[in-house]
Protein backbone atom coordinates (compact mmCIF):
# COMPACT_ATOMS: atom_id res chain seq x y z
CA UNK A 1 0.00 0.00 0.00
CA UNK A 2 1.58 3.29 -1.09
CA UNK A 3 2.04 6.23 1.51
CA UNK A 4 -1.43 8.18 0.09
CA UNK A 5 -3.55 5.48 0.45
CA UNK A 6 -2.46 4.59 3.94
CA UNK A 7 -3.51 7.84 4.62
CA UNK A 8 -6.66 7.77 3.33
CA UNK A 9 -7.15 4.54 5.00
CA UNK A 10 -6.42 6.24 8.32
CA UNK A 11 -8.51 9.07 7.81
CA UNK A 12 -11.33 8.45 6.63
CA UNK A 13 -13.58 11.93 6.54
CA UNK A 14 -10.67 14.69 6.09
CA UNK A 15 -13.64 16.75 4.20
CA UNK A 16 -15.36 16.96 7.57
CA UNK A 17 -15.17 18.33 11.25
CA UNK A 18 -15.71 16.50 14.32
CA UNK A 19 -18.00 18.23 16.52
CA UNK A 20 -20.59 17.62 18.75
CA UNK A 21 -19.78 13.67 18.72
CA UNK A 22 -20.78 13.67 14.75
CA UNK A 23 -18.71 14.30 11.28
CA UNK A 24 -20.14 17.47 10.15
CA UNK A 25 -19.78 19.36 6.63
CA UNK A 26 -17.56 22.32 6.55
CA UNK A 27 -19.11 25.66 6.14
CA UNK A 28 -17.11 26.35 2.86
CA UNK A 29 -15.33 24.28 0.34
CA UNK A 30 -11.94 25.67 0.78
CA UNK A 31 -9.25 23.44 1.48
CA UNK A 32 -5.75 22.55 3.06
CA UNK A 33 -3.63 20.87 0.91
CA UNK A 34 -1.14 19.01 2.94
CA UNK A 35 2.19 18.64 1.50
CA UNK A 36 4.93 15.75 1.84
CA UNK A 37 7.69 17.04 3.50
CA UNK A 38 10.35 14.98 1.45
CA UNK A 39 8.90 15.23 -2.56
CA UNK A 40 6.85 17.97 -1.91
CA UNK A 41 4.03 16.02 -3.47
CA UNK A 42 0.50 16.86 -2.48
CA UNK A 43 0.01 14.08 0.76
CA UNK A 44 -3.35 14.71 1.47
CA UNK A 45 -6.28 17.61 1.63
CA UNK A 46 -8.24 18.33 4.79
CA UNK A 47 -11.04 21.28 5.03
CA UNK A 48 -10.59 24.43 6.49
CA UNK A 49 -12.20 25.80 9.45
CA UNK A 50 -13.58 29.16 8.75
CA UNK A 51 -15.56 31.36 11.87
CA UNK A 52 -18.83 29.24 11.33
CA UNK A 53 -16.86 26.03 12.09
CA UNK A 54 -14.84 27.53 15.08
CA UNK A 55 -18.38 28.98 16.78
CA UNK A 56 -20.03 25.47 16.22
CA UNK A 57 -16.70 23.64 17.79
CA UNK A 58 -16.99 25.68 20.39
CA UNK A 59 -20.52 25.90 20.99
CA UNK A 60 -20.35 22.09 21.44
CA UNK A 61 -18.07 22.14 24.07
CA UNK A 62 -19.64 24.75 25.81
CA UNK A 63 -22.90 22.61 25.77
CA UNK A 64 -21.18 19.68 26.83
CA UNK A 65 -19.00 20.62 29.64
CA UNK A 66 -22.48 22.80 31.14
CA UNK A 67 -25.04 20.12 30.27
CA UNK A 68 -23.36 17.06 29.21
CA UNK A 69 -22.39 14.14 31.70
CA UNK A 70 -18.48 14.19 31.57
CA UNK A 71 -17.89 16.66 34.23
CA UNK A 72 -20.29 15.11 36.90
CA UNK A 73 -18.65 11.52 35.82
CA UNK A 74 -16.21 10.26 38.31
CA UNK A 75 -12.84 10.47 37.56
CA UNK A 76 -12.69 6.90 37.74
CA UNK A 77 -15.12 6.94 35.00
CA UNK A 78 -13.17 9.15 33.16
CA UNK A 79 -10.13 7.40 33.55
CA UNK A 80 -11.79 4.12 31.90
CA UNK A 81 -12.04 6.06 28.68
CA UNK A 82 -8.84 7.39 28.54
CA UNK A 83 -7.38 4.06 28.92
CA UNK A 84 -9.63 2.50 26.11
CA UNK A 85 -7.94 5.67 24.39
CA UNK A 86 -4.44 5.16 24.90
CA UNK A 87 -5.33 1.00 23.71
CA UNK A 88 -6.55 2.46 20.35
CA UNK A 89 -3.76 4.86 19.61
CA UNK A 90 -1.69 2.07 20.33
CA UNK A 91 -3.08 -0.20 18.06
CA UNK A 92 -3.10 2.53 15.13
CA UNK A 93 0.56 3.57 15.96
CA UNK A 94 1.74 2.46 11.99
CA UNK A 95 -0.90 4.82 10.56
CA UNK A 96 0.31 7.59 12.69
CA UNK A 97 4.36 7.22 12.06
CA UNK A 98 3.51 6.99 8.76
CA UNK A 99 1.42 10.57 8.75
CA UNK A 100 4.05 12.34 11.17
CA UNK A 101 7.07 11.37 8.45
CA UNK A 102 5.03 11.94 5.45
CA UNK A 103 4.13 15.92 6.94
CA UNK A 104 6.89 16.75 8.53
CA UNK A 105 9.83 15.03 7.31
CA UNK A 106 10.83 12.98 10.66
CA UNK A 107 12.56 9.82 10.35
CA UNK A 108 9.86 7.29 9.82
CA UNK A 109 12.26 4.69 11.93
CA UNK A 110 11.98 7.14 14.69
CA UNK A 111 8.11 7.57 13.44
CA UNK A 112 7.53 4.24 14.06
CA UNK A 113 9.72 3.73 17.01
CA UNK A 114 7.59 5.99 19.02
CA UNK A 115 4.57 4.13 18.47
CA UNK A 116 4.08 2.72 21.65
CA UNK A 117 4.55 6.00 23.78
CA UNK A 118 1.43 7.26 22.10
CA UNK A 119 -1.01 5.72 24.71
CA UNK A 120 1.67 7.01 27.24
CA UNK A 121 -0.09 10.13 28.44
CA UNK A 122 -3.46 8.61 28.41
CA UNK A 123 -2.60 5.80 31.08
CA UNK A 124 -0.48 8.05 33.36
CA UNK A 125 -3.52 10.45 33.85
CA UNK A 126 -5.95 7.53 34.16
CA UNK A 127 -3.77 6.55 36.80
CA UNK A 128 -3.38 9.69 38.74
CA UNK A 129 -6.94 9.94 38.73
CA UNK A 130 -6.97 7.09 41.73
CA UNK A 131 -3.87 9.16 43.53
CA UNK A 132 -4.53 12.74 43.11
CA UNK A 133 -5.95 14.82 45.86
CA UNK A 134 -8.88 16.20 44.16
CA UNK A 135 -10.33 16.84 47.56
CA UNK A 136 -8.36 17.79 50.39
CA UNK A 137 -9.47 18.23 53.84
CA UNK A 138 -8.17 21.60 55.95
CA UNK A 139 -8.62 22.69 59.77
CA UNK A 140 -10.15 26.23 59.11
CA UNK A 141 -7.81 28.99 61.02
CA UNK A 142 -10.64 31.70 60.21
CA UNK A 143 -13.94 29.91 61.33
CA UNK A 144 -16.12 27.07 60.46
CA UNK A 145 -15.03 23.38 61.68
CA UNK A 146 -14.52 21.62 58.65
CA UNK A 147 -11.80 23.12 55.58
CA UNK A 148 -12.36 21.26 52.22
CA UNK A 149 -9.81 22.43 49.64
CA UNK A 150 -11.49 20.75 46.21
CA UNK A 151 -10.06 20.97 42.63
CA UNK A 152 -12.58 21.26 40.05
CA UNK A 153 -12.41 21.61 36.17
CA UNK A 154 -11.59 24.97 34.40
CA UNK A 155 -14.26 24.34 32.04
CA UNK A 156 -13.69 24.99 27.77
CA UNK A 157 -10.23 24.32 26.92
CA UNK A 158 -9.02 25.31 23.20
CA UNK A 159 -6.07 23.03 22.36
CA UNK A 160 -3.97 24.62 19.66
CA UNK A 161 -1.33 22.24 18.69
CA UNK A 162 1.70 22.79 16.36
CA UNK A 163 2.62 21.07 13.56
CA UNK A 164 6.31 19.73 14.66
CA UNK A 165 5.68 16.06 17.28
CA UNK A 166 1.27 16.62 17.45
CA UNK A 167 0.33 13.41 18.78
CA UNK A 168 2.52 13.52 21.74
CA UNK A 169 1.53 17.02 22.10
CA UNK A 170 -2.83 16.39 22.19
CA UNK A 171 -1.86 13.40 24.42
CA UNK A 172 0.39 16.29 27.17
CA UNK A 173 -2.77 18.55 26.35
CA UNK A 174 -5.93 16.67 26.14
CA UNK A 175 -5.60 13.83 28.64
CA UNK A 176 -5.17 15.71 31.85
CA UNK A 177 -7.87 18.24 30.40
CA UNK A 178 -9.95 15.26 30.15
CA UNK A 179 -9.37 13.51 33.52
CA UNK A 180 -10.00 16.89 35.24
CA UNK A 181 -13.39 17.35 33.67
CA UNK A 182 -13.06 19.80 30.70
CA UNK A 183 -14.01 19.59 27.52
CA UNK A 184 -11.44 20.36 24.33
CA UNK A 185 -11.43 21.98 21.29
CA UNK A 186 -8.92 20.51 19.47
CA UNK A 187 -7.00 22.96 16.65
CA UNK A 188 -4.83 21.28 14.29
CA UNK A 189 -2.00 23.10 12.76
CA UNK A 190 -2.45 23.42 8.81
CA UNK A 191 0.35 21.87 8.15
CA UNK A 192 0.37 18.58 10.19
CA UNK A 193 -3.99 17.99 10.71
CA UNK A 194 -3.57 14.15 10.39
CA UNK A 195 -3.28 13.26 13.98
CA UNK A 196 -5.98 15.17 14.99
CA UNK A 197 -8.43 13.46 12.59
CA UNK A 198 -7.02 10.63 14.14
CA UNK A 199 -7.48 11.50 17.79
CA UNK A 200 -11.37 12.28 16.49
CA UNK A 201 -11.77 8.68 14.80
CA UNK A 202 -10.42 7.19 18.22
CA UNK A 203 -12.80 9.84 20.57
CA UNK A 204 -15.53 8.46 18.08
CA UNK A 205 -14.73 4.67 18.22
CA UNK A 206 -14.38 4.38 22.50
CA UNK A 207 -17.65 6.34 22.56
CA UNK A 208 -16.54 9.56 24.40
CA UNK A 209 -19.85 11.82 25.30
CA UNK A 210 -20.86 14.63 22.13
CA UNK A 211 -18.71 17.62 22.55
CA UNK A 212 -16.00 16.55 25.02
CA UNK A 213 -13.44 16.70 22.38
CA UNK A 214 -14.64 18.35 18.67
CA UNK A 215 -11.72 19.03 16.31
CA UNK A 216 -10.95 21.64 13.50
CA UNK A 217 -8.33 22.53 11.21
CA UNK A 218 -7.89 26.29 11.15
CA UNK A 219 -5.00 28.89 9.87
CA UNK A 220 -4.03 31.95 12.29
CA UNK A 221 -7.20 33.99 11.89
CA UNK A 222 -9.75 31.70 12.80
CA UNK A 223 -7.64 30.21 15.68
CA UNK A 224 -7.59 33.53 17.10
CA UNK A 225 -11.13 33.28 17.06
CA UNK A 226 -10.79 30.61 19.45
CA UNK A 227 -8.10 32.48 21.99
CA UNK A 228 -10.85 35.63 22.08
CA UNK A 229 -14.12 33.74 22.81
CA UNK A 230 -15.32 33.86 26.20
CA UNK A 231 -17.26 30.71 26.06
CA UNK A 232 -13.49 29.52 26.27
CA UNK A 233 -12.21 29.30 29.38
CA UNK A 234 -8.43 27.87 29.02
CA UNK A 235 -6.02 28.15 26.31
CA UNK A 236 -3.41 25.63 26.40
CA UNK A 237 -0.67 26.43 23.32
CA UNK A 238 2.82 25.16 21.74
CA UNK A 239 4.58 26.95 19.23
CA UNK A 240 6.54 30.11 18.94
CA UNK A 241 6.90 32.95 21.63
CA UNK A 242 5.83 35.17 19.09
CA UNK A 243 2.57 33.45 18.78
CA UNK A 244 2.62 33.12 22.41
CA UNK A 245 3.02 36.82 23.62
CA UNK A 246 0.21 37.31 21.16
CA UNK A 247 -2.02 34.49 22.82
CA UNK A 248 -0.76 35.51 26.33
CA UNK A 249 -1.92 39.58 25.76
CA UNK A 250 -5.21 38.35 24.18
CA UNK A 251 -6.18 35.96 26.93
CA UNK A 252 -5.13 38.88 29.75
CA UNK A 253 -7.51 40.74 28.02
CA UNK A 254 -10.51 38.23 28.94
CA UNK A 255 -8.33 37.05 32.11
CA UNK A 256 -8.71 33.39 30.57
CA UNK A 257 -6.34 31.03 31.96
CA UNK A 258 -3.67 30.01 29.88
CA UNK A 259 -0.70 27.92 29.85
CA UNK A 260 2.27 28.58 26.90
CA UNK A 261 4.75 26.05 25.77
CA UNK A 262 7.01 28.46 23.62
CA UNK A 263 10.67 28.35 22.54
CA UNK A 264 13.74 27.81 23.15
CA UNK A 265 17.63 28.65 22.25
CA UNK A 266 19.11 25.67 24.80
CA UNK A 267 22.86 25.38 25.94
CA UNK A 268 25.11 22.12 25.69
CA UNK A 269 27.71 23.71 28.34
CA UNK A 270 30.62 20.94 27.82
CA UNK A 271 32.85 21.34 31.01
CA UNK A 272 36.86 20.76 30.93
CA UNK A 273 36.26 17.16 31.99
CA UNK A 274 34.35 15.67 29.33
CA UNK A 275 35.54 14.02 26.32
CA UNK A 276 35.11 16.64 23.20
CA UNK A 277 34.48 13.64 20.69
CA UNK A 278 31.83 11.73 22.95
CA UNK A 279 29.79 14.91 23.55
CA UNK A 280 30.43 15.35 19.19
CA UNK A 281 28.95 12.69 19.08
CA UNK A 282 25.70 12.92 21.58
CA UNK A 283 24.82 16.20 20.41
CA UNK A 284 24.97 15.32 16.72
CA UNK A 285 22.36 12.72 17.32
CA UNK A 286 20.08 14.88 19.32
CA UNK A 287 20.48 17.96 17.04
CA UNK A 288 19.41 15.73 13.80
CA UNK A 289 16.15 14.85 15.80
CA UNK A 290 13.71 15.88 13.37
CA UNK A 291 15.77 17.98 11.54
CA UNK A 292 16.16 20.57 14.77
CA UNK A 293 12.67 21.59 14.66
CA UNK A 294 12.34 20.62 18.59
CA UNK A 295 11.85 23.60 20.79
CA UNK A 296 14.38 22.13 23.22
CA UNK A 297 17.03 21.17 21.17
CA UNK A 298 20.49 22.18 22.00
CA UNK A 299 21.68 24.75 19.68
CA UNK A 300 24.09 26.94 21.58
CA UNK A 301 27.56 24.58 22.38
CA UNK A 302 29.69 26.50 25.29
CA UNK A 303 32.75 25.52 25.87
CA UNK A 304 36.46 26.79 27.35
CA UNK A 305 38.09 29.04 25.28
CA UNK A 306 41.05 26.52 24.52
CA UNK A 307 39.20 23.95 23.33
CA UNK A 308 36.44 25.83 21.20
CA UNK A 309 38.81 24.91 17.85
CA UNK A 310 38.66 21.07 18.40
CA UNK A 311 35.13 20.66 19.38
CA UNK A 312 34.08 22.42 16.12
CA UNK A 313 35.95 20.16 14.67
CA UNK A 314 34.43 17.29 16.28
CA UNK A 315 30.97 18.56 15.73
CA UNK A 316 32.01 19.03 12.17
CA UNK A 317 33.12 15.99 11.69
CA UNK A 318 30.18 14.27 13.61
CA UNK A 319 27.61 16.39 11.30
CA UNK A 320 29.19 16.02 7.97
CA UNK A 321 28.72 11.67 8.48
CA UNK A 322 24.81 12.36 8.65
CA UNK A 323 23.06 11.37 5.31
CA UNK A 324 20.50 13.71 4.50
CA UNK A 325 17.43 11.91 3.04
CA UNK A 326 13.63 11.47 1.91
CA UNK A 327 12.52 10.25 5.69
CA UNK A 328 11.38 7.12 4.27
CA UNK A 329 14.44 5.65 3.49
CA UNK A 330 16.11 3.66 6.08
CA UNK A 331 19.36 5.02 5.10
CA UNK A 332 18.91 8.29 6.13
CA UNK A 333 20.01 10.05 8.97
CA UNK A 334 18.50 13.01 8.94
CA UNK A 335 14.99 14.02 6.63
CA UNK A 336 13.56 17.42 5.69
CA UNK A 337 12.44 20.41 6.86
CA UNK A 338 8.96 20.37 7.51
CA UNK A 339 8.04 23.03 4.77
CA UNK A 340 9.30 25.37 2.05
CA UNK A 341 9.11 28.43 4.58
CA UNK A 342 10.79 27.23 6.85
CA UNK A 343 14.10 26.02 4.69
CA UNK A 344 13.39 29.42 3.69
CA UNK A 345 14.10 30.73 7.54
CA UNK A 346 16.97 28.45 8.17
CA UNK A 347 18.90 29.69 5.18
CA UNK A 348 18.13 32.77 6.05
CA UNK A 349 19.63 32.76 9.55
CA UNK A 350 22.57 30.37 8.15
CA UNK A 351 23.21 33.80 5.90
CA UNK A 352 22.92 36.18 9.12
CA UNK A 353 25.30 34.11 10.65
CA UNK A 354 28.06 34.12 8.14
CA UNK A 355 27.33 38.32 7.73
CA UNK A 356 27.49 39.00 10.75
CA UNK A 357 31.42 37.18 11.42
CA UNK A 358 30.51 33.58 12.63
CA UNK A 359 32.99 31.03 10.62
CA UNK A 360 30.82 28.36 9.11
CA UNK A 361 32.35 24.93 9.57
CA UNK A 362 30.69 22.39 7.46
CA UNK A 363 26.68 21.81 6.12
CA UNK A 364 24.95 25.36 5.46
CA UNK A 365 23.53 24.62 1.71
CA UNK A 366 21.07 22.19 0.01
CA UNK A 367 22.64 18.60 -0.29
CA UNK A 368 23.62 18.75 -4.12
CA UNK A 369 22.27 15.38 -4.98
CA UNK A 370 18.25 15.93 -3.65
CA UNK A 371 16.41 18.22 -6.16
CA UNK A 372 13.17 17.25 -4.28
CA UNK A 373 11.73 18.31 -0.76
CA UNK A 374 12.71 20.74 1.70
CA UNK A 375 16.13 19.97 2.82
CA UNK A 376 19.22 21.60 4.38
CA UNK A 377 22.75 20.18 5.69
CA UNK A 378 23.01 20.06 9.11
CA UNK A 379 25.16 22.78 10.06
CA UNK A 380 27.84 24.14 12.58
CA UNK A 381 28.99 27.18 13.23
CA UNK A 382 32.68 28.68 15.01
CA UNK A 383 33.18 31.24 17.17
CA UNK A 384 29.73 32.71 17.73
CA UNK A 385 29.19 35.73 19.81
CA UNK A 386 26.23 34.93 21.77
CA UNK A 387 24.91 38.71 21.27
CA UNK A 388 24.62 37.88 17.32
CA UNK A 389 21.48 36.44 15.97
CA UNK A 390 22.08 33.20 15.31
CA UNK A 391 22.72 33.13 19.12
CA UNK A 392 19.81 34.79 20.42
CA UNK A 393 17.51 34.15 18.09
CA UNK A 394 15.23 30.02 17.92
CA UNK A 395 16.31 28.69 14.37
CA UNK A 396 13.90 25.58 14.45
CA UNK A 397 16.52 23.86 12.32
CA UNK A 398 19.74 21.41 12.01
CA UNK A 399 22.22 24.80 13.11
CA UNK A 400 24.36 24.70 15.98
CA UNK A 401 26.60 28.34 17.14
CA UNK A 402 29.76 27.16 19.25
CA UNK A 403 30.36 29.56 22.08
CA UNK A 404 33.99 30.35 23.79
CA UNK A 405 34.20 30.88 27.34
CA UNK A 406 36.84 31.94 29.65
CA UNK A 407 35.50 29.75 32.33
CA UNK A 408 32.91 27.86 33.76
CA UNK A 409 31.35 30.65 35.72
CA UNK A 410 31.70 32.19 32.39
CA UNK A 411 29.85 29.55 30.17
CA UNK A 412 26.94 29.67 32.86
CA UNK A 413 26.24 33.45 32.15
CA UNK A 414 26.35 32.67 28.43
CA UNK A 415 24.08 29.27 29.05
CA UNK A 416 21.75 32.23 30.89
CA UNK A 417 22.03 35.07 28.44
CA UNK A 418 18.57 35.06 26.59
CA UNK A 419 15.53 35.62 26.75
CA UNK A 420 14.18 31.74 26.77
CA UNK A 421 14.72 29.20 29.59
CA UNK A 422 13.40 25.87 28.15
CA UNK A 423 16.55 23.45 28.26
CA UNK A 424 20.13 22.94 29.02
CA UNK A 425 22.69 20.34 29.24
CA UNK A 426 25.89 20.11 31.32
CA UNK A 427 28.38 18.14 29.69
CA UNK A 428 31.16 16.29 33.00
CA UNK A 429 32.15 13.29 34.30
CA UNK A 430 31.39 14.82 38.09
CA UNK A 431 27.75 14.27 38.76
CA UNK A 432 27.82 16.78 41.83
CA UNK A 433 29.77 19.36 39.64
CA UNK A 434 26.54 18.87 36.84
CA UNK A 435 24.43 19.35 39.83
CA UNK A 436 25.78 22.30 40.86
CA UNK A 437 25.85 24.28 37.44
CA UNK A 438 22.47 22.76 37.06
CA UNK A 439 20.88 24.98 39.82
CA UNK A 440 22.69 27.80 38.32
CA UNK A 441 21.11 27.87 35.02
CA UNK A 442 17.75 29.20 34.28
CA UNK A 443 15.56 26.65 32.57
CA UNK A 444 12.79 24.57 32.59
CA UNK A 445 15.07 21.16 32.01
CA UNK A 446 18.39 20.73 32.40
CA UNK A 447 19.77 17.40 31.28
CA UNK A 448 23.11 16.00 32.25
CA UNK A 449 25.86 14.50 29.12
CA UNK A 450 23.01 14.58 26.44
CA UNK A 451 19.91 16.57 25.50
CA UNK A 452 17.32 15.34 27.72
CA UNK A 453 13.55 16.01 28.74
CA UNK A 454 10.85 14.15 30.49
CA UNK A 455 7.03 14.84 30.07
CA UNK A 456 6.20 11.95 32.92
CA UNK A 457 7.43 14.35 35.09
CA UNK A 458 7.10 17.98 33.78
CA UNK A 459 7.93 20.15 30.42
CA UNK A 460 8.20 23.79 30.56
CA UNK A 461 10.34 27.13 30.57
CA UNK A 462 11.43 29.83 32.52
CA UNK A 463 11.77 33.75 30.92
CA UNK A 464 9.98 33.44 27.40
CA UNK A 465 10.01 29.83 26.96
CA UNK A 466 6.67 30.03 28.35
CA UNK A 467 4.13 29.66 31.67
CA UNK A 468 2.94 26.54 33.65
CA UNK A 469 4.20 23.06 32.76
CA UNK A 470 2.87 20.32 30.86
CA UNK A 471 3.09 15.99 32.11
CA UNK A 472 3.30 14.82 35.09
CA UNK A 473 1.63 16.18 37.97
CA UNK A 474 2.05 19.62 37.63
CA UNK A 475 0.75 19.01 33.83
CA UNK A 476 -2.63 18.28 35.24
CA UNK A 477 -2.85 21.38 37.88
CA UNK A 478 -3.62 23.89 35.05
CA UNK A 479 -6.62 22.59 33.69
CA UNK A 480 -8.36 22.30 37.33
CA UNK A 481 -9.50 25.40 39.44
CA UNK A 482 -9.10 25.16 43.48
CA UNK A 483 -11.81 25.70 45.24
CA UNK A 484 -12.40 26.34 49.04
CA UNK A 485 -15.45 25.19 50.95
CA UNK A 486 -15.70 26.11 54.91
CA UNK A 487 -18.37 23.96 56.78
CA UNK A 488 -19.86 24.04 60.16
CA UNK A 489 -20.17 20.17 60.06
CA UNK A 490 -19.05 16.94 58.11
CA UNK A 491 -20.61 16.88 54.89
CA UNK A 492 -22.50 13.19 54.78
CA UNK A 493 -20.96 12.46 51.63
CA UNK A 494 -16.97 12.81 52.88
């Protein structure tokens, strides 16, 4: 079966929105063609959301989180259909490697690979809903004999979800929305809508109520739409800080609660100690991860002074070993960029970075032998000065800046210098040393001798990498709204 008609196996009513629990016909005939990352080849065509669409999607969830059963369900009860979710996202996991590579260029071996962390999210929060204290009980210091602290739903949520990793991103979002008590709006970004329409089929198939989760496709206008409608009372958002602060000022407006998972320009701070071709290595592998379009992805490399020269080198020799190819073909190390605009913005920043003094040390162009699809050499450049763009400024691409510093007090004021926070790395073989520069630098995750992060226990930045955290406990915490209740006496259901 080619990769189109797996598709349209998977999905099987792109022409349509899910809302209200049914498959309901668009308010216009425009479209969204979808594009294959690798042969820029039309992949598939999905309808676009237009304000009609958006008001029904939300009206739904409106209706069904003030009328509908879900939030006066048990979380217990909820939890049973987010575990019959996770099963069936599970068993589609082929279908949705093979969407995820044909959008956006990522390795289908790592596609596929990730298949059974899909139904990950979904079974933590099923199980947290036995653990959590959704009701706590307080001595009163003000009155009243009996304090009851209880956690309660937010209400609407609008999901808008970005087009670079989406499933794992509707499972961080959705599920704990879900297992609080809120119902979703799901947005898919125009570019990557498949896994959405999958999340639908699967709300569809385990019978989840009408309205608890409704999904659209939608471009910037109409999703703003969503952010400004007071039936909404959450916004939960990944993407870009610029679409953040924009979010962010629209939701102060309205006081709507909102959480932002934004981006990031993270530091690999290699200490004296560590071996300059092992970290090479490590970071190569990491930065390749689709193609560098991960928000956390380690782009700034600080290191002494006296050994900036060789670990360019290393990194150059590390990167130039990556084949560069159509992310269906098992011999490739690295795909494409996810779309033309954004090769577009990587070049352009690869040119800022050469005009403005940086030494480019290997990649920077198109790889000569692929006259198809969106790609771009993975890319290193030599002594950076972390004021210059290319420092300061989230590529969301295959380019790493190597930083010099005089010393290691020195390479934590460069790891801090800018304006996100999402994720570091300390490169040493001292684990208490790593420790210690940890604390020091100002992020959301910092990983220790490779890039690392960890939804199960929480995602999120400091500065303008964002607000609130997603997985894990604290992932759950922003959809629910903590209530107190004073009582004279035991209430007979305690």
């Amino acid at each position: 079966m080619s990769l189109t008609e797996t598709v349209r196996e998977a999905i099987s009513s792109p022409d349509r929105f899910y809302i209200g629990g049914d498959w309901v016909k668009p308010s216009s005939s425009d479209e969204i063609d979808v594009i294959n990352a690798s042969t820029e080849d039309v992949f598939f065509r999905v309808a676009e959301a237009k304000a009609e669409d958006m008001d029904r999607a939300i009206a739904a969830a409106r209706e069904a989180f003030d009328h509908g059963p879900w939030p006066q369900m048990s979380h217990a009860e909820r939890a049973a259909y987010l575990v019959k979710i996770a099963a069936a996202l599970e068993e589609r996991a082929l279908e949705i490697g093979q969407i995820w590579s044909g959008q956006m260029g990522v390795l289908n071996t790592i596609a596929q690979a990730s298949g059974p962390g899909h139904g990950r999210p979904w079974r933590y929060y099923a199980e947290l809903a036995e653990e959590f204290p959704f009701q706590e009980r307080h001595t009163p210091t003000a009155g009243g004999n009996i304090g009851l602290l209880v956690r309660e739903p937010v209400g609407v949520v609008g999901a808008i979800i970005p087009w670079n990793g989406p499933m794992g991103l509707i499972g961080n979002k959705v599920a704990p929305a879900l297992i609080a008590g809120c119902t979703v709006i799901l947005k898919a970004s125009p570019e990557a809508p498949g896994e959405a329409y999958v999340m639908a089929e699967v709300a569809e198939a385990v019978g989840l109520p009408a309205g608890v989760i409704n999904v659209v496709t939608a471009d910037r206008p109409v999703s703003e739409l969503l952010v400004r409608d007071p039936r909404v009372d959450k916004i939960t958002f990944t993407g870009s800080t610029a679409a953040g602060r924009r979010i962010a000022s629209i939701c102060g407006e309205r006081i709507a609660r909102v959480t932002l998972e934004l981006g990031g320009k993270s530091a690999a701070v290699v200490l004296d100690d560590y071996d300059l071709a092992t970290a090479a290595a490590t970071i190569t592998g990491r930065a390749c991860l689709m193609t560098g379009q991960v928000c956390s992805s380690l782009t700034r490399i600080v290191v002494s002074r006296d050994r900036h020269d060789d670990l360019v080198d290393a990194l150059s020799e590390s990167f130039s070993r990556v084949q560069v190819g159509d992310a269906f073909d098992a011999q490739s190390g690295m795909g494409p960029l996810a779309m033309e605009r954004q090769r577009d913005r990587v070049e352009g920043y690869i040119a800022k970075g050469l005009e403005e003094g940086a030494t480019l040390a290997t990649g920077g162009h198109r790889p000569g032998n692929l006259d198809k699809g969106w790609f771009i050499e993975p890319t290193v450049f030599g002594h950076v000065d972390n004021s210059s763009t290319i420092a300061q400024e989230e590529i969301f691409g295959p380019v790493l800046s190597v930083i010099a510093a005089d010393n290691e007090q020195h390479a934590v004021e460069i790891a801090n210098d800018t304006i996100y926070g999402l994720n570091n790395s300390v490169f040493t073989n001292d684990v208490d040393r790593a420790y210690d520069v940890a604390r020091q630098l100002r992020s959301g995750t910092v990983g220790h001798n490779s890039f690392r992060t960890d939804f199960g226990i929480a995602f999120g930045g400091f500065k303008q990498s964002g607000l609130g955290r997603e997985g894990g406990r604290d992932g759950l915490l922003p959809f629910l709204e903590a209530k107190t209740i004073i009582l004279d006496e035991e209430p007979g259901q305690s």
